[in-house]
N, C-alpha and C. Protein backbone atom coordinates (compact mmCIF):
# COMPACT_ATOMS: atom_id res chain seq x y z
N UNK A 1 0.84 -1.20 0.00
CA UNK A 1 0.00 0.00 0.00
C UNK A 1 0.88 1.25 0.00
N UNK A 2 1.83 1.32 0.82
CA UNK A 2 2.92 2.67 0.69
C UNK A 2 3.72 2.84 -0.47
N UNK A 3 3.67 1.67 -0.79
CA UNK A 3 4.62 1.39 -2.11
C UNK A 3 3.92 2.01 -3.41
N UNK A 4 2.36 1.29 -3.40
CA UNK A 4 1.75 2.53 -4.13
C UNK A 4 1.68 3.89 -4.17
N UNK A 5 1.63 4.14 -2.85
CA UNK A 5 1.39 6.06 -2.53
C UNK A 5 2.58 6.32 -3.24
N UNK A 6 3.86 5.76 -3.05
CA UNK A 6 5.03 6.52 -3.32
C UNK A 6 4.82 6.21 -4.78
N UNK A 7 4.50 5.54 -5.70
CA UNK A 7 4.88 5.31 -7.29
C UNK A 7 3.80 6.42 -8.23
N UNK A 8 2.55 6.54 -6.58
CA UNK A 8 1.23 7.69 -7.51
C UNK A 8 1.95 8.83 -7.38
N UNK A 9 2.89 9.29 -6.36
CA UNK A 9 3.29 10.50 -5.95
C UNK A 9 4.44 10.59 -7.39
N UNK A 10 5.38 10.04 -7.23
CA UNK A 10 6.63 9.87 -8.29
C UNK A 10 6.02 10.00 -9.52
N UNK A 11 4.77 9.59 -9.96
CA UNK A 11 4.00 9.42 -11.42
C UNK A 11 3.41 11.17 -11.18
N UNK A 12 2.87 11.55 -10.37
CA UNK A 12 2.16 12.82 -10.40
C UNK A 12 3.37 13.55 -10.69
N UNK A 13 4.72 13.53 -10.41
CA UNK A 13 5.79 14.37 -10.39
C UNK A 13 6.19 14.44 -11.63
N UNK A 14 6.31 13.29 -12.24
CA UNK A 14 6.85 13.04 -13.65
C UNK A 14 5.68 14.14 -14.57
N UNK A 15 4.48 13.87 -14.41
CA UNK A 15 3.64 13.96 -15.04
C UNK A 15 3.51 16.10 -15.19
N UNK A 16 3.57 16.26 -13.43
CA UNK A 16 3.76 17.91 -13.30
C UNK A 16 4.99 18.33 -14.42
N UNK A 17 6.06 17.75 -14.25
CA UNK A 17 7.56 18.24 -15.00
C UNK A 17 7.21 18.10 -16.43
N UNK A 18 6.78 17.07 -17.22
CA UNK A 18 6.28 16.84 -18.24
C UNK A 18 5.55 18.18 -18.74
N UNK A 19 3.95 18.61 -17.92
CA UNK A 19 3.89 19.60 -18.35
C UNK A 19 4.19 20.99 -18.22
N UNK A 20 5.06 21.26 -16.97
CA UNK A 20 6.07 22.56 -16.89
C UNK A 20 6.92 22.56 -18.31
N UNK A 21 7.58 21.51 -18.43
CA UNK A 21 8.73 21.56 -19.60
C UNK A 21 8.00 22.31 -20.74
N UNK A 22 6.81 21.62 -21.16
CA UNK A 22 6.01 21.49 -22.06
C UNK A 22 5.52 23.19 -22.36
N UNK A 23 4.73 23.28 -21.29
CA UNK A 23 4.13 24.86 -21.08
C UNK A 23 5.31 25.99 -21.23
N UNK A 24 6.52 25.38 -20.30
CA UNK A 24 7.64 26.23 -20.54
C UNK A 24 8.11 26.91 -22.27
N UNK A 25 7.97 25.68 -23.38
CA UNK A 25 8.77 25.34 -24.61
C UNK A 25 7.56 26.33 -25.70
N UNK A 26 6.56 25.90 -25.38
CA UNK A 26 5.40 27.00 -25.71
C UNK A 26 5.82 28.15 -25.36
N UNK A 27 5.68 28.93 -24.28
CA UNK A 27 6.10 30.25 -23.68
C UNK A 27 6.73 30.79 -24.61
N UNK A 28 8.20 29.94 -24.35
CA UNK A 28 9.53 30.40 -25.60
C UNK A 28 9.10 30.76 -26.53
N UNK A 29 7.83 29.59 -27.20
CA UNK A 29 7.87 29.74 -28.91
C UNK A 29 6.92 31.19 -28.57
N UNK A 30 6.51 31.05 -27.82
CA UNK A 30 5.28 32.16 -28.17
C UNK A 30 6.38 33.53 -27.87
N UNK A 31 6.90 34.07 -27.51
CA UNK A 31 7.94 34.93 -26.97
C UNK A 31 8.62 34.95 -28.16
N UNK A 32 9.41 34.14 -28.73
CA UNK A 32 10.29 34.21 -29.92
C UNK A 32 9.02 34.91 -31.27
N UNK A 33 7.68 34.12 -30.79
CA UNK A 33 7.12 34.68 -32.66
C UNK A 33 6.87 36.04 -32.52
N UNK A 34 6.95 36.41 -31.16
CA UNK A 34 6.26 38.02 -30.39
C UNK A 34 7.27 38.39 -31.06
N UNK A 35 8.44 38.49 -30.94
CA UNK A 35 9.58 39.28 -31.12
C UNK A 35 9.78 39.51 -32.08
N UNK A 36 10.11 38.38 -32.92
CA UNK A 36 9.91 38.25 -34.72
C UNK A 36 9.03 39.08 -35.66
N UNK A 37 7.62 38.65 -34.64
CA UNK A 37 6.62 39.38 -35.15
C UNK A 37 7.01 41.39 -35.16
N UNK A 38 7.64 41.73 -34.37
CA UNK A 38 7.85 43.05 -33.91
C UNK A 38 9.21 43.04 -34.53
């Protein structure tokens, strides 16, 4: 049973970083076409 908590917790973590990275790489692009655009 703990063994689960810890693999849902470790999976929720992966899963948060996944979409930080993600949201992060967007940002950029969106920032870079702003600039371009201007």
């Amino acid at each position: 049973m703990f063994k689960r908590a810890v693999y849902m917790v470790m999976a929720l973590i992966l899963i948060f970083a996944v979409v930080a990275i993600a949201s992060e790489q967007v940002v950029t692009m969106e920032i870079k076409g702003m600039t371009c655009g201007l």
